[in-house]
PDB file of N, CA and C in Angstrom:
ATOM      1  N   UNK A   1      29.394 -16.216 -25.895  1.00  0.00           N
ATOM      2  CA  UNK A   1      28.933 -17.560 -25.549  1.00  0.00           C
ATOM      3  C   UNK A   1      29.080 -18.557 -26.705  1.00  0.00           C
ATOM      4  N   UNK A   2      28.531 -18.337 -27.941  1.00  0.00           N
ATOM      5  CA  UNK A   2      29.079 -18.772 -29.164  1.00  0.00           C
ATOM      6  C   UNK A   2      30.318 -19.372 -29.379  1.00  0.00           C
ATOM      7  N   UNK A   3      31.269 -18.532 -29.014  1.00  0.00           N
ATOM      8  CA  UNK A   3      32.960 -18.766 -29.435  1.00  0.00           C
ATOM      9  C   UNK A   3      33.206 -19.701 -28.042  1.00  0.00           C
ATOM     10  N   UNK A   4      32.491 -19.649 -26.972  1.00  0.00           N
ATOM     11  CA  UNK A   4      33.092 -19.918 -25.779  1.00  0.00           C
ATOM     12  C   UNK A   4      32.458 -21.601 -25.887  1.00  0.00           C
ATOM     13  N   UNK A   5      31.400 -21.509 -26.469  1.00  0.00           N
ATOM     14  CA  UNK A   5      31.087 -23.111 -26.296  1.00  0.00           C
ATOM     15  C   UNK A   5      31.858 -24.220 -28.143  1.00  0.00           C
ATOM     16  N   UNK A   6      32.489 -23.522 -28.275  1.00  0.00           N
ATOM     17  CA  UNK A   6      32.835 -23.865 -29.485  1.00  0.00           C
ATOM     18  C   UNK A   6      34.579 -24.141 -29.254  1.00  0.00           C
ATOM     19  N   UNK A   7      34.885 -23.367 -27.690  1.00  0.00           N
ATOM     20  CA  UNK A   7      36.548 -23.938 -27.795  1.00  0.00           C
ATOM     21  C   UNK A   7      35.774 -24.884 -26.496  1.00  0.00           C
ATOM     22  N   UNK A   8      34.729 -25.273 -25.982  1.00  0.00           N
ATOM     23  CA  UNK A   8      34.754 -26.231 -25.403  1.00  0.00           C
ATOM     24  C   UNK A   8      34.345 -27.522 -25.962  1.00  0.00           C
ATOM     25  N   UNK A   9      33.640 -27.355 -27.399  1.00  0.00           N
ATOM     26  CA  UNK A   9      33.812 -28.826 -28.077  1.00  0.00           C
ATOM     27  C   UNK A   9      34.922 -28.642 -28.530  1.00  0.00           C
ATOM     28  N   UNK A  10      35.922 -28.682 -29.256  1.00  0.00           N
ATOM     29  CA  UNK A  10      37.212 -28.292 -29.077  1.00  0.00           C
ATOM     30  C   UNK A  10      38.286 -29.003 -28.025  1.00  0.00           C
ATOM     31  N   UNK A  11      37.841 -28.658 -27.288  1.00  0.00           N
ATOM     32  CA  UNK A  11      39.193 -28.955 -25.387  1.00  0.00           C
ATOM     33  C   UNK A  11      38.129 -30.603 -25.755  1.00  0.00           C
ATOM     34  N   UNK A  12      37.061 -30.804 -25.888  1.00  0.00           N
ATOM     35  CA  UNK A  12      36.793 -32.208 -25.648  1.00  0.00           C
ATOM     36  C   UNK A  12      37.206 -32.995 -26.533  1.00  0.00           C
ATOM     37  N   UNK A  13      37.054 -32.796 -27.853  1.00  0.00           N
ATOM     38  CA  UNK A  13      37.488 -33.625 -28.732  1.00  0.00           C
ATOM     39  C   UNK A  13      38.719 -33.915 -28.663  1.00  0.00           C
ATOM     40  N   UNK A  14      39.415 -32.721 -27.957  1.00  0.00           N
ATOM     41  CA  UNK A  14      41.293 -32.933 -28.174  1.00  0.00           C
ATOM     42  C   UNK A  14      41.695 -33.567 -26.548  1.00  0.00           C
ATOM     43  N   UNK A  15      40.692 -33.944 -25.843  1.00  0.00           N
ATOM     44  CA  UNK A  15      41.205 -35.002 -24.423  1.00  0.00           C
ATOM     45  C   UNK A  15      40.638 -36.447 -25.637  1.00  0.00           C
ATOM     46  N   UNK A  16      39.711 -36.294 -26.192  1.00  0.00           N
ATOM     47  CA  UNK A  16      39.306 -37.335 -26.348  1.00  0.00           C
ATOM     48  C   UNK A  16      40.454 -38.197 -27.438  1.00  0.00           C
ATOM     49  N   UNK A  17      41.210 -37.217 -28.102  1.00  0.00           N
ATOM     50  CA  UNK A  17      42.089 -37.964 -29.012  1.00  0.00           C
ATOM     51  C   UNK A  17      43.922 -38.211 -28.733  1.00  0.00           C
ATOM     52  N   UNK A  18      43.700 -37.516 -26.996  1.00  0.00           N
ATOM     53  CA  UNK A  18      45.108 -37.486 -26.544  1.00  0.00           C
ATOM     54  C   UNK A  18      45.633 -39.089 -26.612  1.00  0.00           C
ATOM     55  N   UNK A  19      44.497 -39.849 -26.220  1.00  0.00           N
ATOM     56  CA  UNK A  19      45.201 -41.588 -25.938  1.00  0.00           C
ATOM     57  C   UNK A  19      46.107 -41.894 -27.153  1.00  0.00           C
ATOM     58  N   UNK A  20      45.785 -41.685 -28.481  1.00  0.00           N
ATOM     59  CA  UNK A  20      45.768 -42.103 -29.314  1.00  0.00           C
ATOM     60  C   UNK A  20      46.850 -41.012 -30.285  1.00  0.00           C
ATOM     61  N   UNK A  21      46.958 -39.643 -29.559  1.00  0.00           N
ATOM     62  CA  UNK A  21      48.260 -39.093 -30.311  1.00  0.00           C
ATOM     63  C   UNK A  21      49.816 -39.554 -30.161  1.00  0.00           C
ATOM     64  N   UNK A  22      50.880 -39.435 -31.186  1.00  0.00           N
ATOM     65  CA  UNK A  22      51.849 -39.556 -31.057  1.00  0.00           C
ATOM     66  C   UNK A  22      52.606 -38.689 -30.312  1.00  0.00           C
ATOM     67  N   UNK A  23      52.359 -37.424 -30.424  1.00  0.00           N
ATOM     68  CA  UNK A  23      52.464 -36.521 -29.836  1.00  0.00           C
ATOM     69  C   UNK A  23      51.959 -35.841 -28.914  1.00  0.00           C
ATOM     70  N   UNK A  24      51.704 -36.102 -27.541  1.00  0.00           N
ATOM     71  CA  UNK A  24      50.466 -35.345 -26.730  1.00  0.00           C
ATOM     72  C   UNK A  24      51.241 -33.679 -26.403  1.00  0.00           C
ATOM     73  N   UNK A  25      52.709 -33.553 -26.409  1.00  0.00           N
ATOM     74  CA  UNK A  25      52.374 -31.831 -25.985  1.00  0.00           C
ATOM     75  C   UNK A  25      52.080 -31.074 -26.745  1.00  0.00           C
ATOM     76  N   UNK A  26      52.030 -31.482 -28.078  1.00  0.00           N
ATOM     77  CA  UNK A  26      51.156 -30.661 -29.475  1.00  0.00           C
ATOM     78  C   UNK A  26      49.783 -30.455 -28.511  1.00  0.00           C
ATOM     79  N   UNK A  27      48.825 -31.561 -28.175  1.00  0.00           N
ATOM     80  CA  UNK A  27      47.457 -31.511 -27.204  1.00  0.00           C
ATOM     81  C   UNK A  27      47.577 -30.668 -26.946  1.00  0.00           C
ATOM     82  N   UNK A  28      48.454 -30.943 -25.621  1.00  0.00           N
ATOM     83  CA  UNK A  28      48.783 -30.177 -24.318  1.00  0.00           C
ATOM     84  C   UNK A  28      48.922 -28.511 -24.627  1.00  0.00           C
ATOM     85  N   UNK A  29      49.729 -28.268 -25.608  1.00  0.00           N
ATOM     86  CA  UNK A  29      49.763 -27.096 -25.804  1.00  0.00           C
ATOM     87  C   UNK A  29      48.245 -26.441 -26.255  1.00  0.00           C
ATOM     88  N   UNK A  30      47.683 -27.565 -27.191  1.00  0.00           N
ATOM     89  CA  UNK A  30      46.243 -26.257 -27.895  1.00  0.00           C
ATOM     90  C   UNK A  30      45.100 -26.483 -27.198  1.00  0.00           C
ATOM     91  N   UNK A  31      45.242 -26.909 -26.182  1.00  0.00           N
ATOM     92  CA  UNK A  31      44.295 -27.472 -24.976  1.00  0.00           C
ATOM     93  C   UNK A  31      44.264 -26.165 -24.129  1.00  0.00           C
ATOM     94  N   UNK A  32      45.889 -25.720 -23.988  1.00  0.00           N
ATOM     95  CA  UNK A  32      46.539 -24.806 -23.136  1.00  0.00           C
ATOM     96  C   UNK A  32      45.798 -23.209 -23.875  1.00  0.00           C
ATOM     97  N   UNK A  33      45.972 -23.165 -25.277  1.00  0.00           N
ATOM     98  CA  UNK A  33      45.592 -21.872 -26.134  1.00  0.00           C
ATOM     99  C   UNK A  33      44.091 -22.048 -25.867  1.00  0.00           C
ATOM    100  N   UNK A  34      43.489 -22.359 -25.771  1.00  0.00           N
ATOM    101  CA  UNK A  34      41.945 -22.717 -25.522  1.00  0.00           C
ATOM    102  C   UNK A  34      41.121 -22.483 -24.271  1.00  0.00           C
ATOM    103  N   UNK A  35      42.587 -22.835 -23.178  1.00  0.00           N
ATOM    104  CA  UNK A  35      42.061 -22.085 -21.348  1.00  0.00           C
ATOM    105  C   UNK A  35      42.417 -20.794 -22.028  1.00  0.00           C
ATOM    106  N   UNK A  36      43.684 -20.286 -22.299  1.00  0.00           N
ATOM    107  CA  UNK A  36      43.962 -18.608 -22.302  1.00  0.00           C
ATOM    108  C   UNK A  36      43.080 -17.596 -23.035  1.00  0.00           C
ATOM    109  N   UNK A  37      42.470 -18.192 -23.992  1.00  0.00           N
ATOM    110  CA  UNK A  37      41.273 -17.919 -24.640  1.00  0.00           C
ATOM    111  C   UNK A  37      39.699 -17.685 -23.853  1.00  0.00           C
ATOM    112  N   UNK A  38      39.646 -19.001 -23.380  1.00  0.00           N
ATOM    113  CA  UNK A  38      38.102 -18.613 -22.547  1.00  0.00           C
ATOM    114  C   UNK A  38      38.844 -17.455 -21.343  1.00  0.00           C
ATOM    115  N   UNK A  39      39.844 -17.851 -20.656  1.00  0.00           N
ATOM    116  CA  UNK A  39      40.371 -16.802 -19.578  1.00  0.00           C
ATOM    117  C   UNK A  39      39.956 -14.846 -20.170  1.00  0.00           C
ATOM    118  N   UNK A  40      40.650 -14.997 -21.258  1.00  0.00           N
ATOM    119  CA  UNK A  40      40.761 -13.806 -21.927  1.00  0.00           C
ATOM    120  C   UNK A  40      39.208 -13.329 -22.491  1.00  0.00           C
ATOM    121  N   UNK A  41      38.768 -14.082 -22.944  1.00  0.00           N
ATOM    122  CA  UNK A  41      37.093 -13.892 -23.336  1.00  0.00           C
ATOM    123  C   UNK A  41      36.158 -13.249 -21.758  1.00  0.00           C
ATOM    124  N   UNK A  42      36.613 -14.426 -20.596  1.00  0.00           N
ATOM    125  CA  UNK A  42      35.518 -14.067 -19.688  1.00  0.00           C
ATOM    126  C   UNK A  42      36.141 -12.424 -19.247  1.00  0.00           C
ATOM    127  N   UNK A  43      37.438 -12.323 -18.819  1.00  0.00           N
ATOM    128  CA  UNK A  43      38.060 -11.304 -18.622  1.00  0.00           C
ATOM    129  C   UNK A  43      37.247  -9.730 -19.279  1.00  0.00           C
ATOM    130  N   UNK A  44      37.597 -10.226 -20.863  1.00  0.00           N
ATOM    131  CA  UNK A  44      36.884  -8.758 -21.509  1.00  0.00           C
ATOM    132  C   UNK A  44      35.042  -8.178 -21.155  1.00  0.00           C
ATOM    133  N   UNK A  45      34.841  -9.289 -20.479  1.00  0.00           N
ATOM    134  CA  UNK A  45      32.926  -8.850 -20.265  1.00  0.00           C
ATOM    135  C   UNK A  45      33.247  -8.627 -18.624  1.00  0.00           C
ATOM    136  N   UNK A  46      34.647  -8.093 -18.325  1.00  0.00           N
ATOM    137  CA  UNK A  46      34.193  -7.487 -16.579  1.00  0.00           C
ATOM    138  C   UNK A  46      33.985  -8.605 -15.721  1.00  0.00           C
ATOM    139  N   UNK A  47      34.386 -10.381 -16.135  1.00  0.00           N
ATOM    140  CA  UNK A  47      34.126 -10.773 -15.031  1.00  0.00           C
ATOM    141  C   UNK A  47      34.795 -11.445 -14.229  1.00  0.00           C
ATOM    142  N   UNK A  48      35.884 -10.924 -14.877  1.00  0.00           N
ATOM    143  CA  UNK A  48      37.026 -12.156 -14.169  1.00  0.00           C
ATOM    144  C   UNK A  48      37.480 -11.144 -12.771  1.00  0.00           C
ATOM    145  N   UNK A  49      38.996 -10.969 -11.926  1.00  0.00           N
ATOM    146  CA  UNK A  49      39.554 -10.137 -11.064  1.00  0.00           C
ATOM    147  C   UNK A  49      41.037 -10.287 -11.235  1.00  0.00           C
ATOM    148  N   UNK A  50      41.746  -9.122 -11.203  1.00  0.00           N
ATOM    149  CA  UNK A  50      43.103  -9.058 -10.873  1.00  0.00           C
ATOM    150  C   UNK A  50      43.486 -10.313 -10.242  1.00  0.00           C
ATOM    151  N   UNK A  51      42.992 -10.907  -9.680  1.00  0.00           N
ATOM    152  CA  UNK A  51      43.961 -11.961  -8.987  1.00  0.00           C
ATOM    153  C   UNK A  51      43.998 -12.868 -10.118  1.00  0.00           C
ATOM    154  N   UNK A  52      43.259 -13.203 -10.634  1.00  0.00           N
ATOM    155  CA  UNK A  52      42.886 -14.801 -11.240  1.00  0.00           C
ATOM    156  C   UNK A  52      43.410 -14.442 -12.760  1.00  0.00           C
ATOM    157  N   UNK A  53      43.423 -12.963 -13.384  1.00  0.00           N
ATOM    158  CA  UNK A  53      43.872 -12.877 -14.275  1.00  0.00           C
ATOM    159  C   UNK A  53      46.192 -12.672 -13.881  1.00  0.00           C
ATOM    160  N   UNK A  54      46.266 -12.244 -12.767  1.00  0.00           N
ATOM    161  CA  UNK A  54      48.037 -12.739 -12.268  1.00  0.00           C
ATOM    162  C   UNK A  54      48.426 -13.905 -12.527  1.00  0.00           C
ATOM    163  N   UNK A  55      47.156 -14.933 -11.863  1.00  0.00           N
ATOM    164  CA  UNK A  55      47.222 -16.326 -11.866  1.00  0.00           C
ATOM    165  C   UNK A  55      47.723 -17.049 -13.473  1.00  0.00           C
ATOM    166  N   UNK A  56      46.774 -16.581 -14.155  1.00  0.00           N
ATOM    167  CA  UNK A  56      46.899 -16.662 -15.308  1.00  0.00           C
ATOM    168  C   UNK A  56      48.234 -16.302 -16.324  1.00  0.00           C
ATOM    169  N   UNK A  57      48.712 -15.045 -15.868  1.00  0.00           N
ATOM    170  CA  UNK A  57      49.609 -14.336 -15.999  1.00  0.00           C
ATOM    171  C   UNK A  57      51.118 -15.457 -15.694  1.00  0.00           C
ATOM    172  N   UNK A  58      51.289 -15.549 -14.608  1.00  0.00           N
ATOM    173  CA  UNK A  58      51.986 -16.290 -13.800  1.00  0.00           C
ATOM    174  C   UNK A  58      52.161 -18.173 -14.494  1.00  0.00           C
ATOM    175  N   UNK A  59      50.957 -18.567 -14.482  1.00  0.00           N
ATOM    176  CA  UNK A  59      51.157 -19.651 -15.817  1.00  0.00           C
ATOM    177  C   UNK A  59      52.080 -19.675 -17.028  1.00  0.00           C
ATOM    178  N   UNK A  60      51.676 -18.493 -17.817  1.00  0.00           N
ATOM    179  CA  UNK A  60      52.297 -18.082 -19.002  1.00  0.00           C
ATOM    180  C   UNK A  60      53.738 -17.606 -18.698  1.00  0.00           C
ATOM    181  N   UNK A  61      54.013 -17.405 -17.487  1.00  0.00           N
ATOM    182  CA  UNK A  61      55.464 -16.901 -17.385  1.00  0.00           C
ATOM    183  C   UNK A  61      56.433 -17.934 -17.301  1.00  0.00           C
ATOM    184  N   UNK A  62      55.529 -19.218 -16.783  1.00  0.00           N
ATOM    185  CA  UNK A  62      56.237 -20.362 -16.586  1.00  0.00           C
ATOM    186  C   UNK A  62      56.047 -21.337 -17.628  1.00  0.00           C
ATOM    187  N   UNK A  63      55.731 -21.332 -19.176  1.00  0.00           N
ATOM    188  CA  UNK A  63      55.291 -22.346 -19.574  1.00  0.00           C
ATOM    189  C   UNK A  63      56.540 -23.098 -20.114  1.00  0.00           C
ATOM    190  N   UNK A  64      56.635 -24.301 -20.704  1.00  0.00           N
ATOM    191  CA  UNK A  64      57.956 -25.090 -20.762  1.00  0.00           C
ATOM    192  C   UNK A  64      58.518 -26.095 -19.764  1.00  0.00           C
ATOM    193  N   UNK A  65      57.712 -25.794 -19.056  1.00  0.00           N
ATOM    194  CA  UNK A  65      58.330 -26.507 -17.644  1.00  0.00           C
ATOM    195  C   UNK A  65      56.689 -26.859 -16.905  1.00  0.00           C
ATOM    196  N   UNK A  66      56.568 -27.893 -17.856  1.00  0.00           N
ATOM    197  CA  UNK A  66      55.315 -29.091 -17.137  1.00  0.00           C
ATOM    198  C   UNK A  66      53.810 -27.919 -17.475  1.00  0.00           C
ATOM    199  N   UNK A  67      53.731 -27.181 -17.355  1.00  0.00           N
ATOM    200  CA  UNK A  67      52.384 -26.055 -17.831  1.00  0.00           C
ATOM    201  C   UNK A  67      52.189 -25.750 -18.820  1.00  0.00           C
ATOM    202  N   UNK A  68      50.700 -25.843 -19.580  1.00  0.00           N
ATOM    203  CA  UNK A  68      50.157 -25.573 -20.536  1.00  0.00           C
ATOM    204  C   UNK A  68      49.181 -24.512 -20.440  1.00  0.00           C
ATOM    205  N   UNK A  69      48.277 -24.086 -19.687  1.00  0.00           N
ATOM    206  CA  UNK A  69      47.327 -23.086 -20.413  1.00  0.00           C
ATOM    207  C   UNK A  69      46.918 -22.964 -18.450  1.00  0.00           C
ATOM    208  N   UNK A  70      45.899 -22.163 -18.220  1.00  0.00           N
ATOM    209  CA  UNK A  70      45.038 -21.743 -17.088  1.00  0.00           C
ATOM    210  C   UNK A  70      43.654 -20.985 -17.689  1.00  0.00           C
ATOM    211  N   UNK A  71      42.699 -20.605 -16.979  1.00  0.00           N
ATOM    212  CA  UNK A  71      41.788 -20.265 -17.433  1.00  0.00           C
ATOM    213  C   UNK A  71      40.825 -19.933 -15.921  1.00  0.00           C
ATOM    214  N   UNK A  72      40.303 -18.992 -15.553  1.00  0.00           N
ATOM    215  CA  UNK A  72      39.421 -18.579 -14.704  1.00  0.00           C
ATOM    216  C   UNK A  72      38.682 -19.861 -14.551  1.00  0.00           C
ATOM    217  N   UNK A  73      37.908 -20.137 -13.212  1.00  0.00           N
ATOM    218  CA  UNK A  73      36.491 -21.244 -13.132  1.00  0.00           C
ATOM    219  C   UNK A  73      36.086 -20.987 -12.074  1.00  0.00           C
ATOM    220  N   UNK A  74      35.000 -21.773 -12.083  1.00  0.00           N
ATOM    221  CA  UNK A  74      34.103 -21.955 -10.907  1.00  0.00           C
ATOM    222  C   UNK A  74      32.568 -20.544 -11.250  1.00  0.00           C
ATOM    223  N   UNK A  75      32.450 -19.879 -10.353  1.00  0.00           N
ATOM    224  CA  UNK A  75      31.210 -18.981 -10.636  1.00  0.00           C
ATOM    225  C   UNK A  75      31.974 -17.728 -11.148  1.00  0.00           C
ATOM    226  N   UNK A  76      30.963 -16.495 -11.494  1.00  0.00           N
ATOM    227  CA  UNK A  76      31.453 -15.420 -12.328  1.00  0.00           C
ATOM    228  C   UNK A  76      31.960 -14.472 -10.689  1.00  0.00           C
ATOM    229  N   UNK A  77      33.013 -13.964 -11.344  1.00  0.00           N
ATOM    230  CA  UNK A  77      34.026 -12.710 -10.129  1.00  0.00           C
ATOM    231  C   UNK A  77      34.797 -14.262  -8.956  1.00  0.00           C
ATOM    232  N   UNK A  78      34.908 -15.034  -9.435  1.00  0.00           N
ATOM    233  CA  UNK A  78      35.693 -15.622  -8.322  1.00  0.00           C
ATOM    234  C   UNK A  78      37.000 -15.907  -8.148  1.00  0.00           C
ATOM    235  N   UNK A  79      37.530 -16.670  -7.617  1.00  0.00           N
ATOM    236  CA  UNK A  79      39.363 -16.245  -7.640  1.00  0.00           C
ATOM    237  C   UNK A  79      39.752 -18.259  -7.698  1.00  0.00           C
ATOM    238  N   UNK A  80      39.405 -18.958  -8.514  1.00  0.00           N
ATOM    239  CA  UNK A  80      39.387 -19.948  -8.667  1.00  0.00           C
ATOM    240  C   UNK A  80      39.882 -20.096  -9.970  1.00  0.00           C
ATOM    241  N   UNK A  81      41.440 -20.429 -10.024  1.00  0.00           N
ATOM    242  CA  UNK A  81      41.981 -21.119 -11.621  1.00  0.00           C
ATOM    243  C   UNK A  81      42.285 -22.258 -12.055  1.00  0.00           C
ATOM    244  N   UNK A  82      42.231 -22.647 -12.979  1.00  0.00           N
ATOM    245  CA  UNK A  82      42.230 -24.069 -13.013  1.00  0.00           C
ATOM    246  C   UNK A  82      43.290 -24.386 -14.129  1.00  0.00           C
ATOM    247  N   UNK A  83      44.619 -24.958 -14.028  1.00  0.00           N
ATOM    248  CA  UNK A  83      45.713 -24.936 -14.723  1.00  0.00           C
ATOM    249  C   UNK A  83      45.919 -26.481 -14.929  1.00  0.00           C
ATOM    250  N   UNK A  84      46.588 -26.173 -16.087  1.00  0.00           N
ATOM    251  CA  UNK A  84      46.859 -27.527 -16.967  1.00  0.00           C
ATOM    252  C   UNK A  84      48.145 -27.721 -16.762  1.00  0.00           C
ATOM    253  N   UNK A  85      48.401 -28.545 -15.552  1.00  0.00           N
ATOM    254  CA  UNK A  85      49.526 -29.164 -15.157  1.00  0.00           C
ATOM    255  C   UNK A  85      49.518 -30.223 -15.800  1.00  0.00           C
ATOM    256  N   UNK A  86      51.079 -31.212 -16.545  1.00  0.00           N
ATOM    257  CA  UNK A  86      51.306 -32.140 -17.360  1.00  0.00           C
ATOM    258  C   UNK A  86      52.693 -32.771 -16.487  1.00  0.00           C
ATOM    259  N   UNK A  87      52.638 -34.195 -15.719  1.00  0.00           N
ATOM    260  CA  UNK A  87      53.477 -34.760 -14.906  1.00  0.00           C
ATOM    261  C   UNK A  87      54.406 -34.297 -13.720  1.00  0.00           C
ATOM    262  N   UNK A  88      55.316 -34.960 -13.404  1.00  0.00           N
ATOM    263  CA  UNK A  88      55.916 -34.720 -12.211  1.00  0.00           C
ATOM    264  C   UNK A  88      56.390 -32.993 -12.118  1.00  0.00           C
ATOM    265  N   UNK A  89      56.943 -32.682 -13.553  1.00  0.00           N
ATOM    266  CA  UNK A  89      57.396 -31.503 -13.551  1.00  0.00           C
ATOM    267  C   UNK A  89      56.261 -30.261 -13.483  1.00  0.00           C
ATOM    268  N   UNK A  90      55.091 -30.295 -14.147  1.00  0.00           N
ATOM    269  CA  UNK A  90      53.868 -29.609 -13.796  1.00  0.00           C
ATOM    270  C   UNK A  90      53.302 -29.675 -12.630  1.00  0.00           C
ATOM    271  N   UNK A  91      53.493 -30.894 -12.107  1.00  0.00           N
ATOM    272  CA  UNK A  91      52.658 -30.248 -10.894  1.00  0.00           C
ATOM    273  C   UNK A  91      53.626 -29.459  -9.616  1.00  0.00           C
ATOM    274  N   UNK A  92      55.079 -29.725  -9.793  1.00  0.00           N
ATOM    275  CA  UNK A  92      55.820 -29.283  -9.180  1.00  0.00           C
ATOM    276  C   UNK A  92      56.022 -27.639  -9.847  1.00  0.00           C
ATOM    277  N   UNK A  93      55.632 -27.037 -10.947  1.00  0.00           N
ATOM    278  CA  UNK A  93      55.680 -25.762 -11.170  1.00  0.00           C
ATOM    279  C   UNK A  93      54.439 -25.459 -11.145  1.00  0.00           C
ATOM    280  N   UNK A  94      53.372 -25.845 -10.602  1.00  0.00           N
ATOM    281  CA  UNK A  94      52.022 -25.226 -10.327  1.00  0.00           C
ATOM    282  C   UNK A  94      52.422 -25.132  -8.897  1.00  0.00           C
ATOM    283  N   UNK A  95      53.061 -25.990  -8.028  1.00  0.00           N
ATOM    284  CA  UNK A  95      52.759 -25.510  -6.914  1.00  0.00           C
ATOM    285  C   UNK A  95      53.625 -24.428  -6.589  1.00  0.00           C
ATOM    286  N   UNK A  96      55.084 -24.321  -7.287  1.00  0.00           N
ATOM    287  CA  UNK A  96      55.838 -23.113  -7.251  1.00  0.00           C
ATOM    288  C   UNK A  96      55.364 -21.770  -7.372  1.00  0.00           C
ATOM    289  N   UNK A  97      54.112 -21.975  -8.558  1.00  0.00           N
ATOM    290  CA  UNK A  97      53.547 -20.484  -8.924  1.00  0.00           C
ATOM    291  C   UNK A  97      52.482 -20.371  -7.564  1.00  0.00           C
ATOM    292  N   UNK A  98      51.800 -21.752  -7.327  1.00  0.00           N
ATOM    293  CA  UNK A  98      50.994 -21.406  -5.686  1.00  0.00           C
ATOM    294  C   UNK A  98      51.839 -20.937  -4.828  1.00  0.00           C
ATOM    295  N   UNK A  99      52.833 -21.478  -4.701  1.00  0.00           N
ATOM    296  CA  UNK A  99      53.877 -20.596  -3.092  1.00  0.00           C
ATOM    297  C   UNK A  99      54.472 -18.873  -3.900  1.00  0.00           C
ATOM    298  N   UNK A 100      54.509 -19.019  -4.713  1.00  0.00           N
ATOM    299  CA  UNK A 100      54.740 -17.548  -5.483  1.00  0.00           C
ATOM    300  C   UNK A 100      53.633 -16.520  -5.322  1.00  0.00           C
ATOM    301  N   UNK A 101      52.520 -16.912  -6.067  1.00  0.00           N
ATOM    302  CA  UNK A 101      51.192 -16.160  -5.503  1.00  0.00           C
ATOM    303  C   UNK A 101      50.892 -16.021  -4.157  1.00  0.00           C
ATOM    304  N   UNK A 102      51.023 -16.637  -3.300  1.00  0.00           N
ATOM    305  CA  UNK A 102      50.776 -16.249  -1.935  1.00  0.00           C
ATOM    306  C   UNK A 102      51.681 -15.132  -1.440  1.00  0.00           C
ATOM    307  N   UNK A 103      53.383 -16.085  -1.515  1.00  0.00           N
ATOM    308  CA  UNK A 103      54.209 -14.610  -1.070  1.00  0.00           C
ATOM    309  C   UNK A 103      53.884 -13.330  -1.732  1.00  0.00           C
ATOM    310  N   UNK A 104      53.231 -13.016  -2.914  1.00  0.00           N
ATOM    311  CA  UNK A 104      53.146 -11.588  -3.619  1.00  0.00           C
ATOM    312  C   UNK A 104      52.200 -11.363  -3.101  1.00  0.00           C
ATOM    313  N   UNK A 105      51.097 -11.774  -2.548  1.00  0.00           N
ATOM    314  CA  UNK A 105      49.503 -11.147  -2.416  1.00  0.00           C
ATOM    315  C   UNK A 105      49.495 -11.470  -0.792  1.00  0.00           C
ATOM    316  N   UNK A 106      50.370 -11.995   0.080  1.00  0.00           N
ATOM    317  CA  UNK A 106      50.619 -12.293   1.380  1.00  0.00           C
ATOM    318  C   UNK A 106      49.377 -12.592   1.966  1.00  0.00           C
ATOM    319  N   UNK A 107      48.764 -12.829   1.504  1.00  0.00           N
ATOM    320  CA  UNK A 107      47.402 -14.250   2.189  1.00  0.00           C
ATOM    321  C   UNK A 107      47.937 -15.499   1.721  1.00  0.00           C
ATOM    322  N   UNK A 108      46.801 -16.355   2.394  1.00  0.00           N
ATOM    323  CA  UNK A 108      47.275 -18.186   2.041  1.00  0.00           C
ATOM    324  C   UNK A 108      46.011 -18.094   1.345  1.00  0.00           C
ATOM    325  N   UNK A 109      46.612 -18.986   0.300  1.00  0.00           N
ATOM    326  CA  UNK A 109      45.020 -19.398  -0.225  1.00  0.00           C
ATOM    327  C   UNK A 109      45.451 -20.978  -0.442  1.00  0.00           C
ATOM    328  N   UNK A 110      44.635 -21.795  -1.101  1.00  0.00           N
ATOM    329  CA  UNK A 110      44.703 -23.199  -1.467  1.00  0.00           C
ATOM    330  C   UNK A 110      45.206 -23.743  -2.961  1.00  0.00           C
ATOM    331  N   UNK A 111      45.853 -24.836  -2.929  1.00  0.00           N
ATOM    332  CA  UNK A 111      45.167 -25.618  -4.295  1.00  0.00           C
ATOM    333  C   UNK A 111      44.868 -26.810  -4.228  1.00  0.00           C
ATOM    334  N   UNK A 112      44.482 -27.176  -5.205  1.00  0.00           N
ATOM    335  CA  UNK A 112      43.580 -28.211  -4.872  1.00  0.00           C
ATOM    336  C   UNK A 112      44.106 -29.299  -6.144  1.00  0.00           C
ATOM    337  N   UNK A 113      44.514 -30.346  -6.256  1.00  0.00           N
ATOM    338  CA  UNK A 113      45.078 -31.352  -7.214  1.00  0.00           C
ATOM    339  C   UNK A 113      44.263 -32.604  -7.707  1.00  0.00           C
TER     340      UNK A 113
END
């Protein structure tokens, strides 16, 4: 809990100084190391699930192309990720990895933008 509320002052300070960088995918990127981090933290205490850690998985397979980081959310054991899509090209490879995840796990599920 310590480390976990410490990359969330962290993720705030670094939205708060995106207006004003020259560079935002430097941000974008340690914004991105900071979801894979809490992802990986909640993961090791048993509470994340195979799906949401694929999800996660599946992010990282695609990064370079509009995606920065993902990270488990919502309540503990749920299947809710929340990915750091960055413009036209991110949100068009988040929804690729959504139509990807469905065909592999052959349920529909949602996303939500």
């Amino acid at each position: 809990p310590v480390l976990e509320h410490d990359r969330i002052k962290q993720f705030h300070q670094l939205l708060l100084d995106l207006p004003q960088t020259k560079n935002p995918t430097i941000v974008y990127e340690k914004l991105g190391q900071l979801m894979y981090e809490s992802h990986n933290s909640y993961s090791s205490v048993q509470l994340g699930s195979s799906g949401t850690d694929r999800l996660v998985e599946m992010v990282k397979e695609h990064e370079g192309s509009g995606v920065f980081g993902a990270k488990i959310t919502g309540g503990g054991s749920g299947g809710t990720v929340c990915i750091l899509a960055v413009g036209e090209q991110g949100l068009e490879t988040a929804q690729k990895i959504h139509l990807n995840y469905q065909q592999e796990i052959g349920k529909e599920t949602k996303i939500f933008i």
